[in-house]
C-alpha atoms as a PDB file:
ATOM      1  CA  UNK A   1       0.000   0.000   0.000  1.00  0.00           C
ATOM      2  CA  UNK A   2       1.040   3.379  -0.582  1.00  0.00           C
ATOM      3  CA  UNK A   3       2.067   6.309   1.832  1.00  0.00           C
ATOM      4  CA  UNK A   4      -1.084   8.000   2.143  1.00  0.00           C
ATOM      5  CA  UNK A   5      -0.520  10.983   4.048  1.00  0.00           C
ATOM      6  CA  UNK A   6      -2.779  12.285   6.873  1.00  0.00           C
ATOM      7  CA  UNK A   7      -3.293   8.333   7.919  1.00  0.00           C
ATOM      8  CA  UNK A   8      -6.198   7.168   7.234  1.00  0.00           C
ATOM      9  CA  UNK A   9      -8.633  10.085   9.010  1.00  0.00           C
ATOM     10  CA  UNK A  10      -8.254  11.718   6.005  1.00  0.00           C
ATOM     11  CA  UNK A  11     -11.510  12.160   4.046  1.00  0.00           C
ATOM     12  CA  UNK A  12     -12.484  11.252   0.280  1.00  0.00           C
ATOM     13  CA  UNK A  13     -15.134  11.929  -1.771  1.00  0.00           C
ATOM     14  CA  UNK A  14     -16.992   8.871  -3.389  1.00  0.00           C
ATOM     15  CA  UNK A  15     -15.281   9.301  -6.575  1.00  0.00           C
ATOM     16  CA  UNK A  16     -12.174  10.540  -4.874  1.00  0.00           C
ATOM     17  CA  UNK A  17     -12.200   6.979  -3.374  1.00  0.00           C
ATOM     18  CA  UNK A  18     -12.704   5.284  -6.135  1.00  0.00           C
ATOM     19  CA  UNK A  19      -9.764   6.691  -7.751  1.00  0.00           C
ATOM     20  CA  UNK A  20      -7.018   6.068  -4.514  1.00  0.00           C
ATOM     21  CA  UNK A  21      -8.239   2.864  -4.903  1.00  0.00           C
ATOM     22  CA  UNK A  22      -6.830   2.075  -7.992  1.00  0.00           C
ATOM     23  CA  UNK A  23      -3.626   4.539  -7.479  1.00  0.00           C
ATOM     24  CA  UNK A  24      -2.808   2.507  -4.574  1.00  0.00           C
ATOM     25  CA  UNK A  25      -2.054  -0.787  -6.836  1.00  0.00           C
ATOM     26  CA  UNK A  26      -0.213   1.061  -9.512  1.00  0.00           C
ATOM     27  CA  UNK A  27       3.320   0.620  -9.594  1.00  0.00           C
ATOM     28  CA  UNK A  28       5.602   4.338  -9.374  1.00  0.00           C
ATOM     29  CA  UNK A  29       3.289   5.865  -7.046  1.00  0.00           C
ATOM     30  CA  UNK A  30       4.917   7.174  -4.054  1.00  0.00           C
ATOM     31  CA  UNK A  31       2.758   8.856  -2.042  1.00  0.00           C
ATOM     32  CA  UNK A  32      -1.186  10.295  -2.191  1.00  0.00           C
ATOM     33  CA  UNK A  33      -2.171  13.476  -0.448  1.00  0.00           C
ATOM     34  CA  UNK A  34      -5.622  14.069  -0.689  1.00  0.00           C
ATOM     35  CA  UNK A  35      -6.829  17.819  -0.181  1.00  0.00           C
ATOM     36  CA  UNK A  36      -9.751  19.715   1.273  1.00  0.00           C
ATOM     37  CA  UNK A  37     -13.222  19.263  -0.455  1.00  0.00           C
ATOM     38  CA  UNK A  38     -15.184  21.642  -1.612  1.00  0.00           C
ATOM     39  CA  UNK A  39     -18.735  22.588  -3.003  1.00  0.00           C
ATOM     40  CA  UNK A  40     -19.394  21.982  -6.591  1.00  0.00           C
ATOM     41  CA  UNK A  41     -20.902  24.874  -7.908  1.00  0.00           C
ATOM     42  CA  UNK A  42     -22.979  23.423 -11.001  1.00  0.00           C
ATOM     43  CA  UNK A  43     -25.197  20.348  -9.796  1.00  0.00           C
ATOM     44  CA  UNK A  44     -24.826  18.245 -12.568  1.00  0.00           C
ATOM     45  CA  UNK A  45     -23.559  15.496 -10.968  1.00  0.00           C
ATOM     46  CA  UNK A  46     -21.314  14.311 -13.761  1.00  0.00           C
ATOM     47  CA  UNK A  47     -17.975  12.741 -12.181  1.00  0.00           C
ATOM     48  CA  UNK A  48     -14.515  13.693 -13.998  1.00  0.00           C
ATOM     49  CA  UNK A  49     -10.714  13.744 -13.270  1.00  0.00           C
ATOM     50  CA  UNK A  50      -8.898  16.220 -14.310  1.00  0.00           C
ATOM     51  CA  UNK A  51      -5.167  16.006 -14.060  1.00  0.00           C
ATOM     52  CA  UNK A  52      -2.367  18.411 -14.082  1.00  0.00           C
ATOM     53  CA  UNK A  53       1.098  17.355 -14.314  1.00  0.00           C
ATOM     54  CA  UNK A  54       3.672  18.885 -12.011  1.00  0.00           C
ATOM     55  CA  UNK A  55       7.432  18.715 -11.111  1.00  0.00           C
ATOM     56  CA  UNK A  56       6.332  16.433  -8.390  1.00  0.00           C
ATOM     57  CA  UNK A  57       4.416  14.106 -10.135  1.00  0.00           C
ATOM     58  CA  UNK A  58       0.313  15.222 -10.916  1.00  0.00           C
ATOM     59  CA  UNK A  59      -2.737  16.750  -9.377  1.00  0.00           C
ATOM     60  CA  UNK A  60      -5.785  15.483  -9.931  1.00  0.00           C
ATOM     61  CA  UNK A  61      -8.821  17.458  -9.822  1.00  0.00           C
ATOM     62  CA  UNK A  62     -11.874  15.166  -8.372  1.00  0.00           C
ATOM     63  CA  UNK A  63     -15.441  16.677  -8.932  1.00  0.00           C
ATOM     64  CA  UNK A  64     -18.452  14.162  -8.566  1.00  0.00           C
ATOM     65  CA  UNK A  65     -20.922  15.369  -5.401  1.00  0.00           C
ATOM     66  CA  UNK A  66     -17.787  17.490  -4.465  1.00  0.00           C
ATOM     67  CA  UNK A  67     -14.475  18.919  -5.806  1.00  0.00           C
ATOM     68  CA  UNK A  68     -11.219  17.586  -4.133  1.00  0.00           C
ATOM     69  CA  UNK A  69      -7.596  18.094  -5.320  1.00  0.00           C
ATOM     70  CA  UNK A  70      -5.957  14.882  -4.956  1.00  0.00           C
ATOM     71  CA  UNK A  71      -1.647  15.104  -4.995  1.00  0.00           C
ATOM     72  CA  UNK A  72       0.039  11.969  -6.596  1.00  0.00           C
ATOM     73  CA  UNK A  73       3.529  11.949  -5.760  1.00  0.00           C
ATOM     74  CA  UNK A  74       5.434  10.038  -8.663  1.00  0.00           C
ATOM     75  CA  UNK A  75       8.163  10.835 -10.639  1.00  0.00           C
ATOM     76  CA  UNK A  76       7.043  13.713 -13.409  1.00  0.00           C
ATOM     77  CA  UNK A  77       8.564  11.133 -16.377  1.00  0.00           C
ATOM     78  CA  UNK A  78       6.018   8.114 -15.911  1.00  0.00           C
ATOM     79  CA  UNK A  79       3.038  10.387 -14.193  1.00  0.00           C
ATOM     80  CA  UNK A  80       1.124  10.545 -18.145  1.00  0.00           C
ATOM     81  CA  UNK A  81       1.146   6.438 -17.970  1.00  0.00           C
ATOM     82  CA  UNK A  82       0.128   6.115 -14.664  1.00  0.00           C
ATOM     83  CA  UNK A  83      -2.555   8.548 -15.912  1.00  0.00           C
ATOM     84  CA  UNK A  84      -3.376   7.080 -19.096  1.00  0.00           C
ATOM     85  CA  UNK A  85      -3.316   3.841 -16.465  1.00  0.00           C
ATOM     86  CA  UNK A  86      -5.677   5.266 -14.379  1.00  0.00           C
ATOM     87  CA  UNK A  87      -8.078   6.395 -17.536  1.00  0.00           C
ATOM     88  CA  UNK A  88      -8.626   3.055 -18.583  1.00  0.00           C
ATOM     89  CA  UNK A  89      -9.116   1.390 -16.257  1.00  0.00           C
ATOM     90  CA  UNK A  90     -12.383  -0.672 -15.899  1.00  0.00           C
ATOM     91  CA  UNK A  91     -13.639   0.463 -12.830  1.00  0.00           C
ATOM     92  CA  UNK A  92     -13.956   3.667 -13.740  1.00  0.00           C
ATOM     93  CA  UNK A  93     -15.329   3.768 -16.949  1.00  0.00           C
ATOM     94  CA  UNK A  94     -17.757   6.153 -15.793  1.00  0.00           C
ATOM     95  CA  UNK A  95     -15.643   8.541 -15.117  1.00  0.00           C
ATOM     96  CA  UNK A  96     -14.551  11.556 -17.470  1.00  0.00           C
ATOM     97  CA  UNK A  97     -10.553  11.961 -18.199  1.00  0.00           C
ATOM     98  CA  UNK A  98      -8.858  15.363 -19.395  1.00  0.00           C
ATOM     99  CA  UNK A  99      -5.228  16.683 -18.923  1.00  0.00           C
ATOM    100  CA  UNK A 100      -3.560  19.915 -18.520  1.00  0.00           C
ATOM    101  CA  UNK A 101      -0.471  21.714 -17.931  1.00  0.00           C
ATOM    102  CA  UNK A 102       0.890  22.934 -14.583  1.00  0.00           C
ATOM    103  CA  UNK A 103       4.109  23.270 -14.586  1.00  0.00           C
ATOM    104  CA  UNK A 104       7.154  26.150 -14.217  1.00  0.00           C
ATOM    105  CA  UNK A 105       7.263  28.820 -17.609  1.00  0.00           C
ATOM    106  CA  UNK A 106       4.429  26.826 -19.323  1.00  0.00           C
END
């Protein structure tokens, strides 16, 4: 299992969940740091991950009921394949996938 820091007190959103679940057997992961949630401000209800890749690894951007930023600590040159990893797998095939930038001078 992975370092997940804050223990295990630390809360998750359904979808949130879901996804730590499946980070959590993925080789190259080094440590999860899930963030403060938040209210989403359209009701739609539609779950997605966003994720932005950093120097540190990527950030992924949880919305479902809730928004949470969820940090993946990795190393920055296989973060897009444990992404693209992530994206297909089966158990979240209802989920929506997109990717963006966030890094230094980009």
């Amino acid at each position: 299992m992975k370092n997940i820091r804050g223990g295990t007190h630390t809360t998750l959103t359904e979808t949130a969940e879901q996804v730590v679940r499946i980070l959590e057997t993925i080789p190259g992961v080094e440590m999860i740091s899930p963030g403060i949630i938040t209210q989403s401000k359209s009701q739609s209800g539609k779950r997605r991950v966003t994720a932005c890749f950093t120097n540190a690894g990527m950030e992924l951007i949880i919305s479902g009921q809730g928004i949470q930023k969820v940090a993946v600590h990795c190393n920055q040159d296989i973060a897009p394949h444990i992404f693209s990893a992530l994206s297909i797998h089966k158990k979240l095939n209802n989920i929506a996938f997109k990717t963006r930038e966030k890094k230094p001078g980009v």
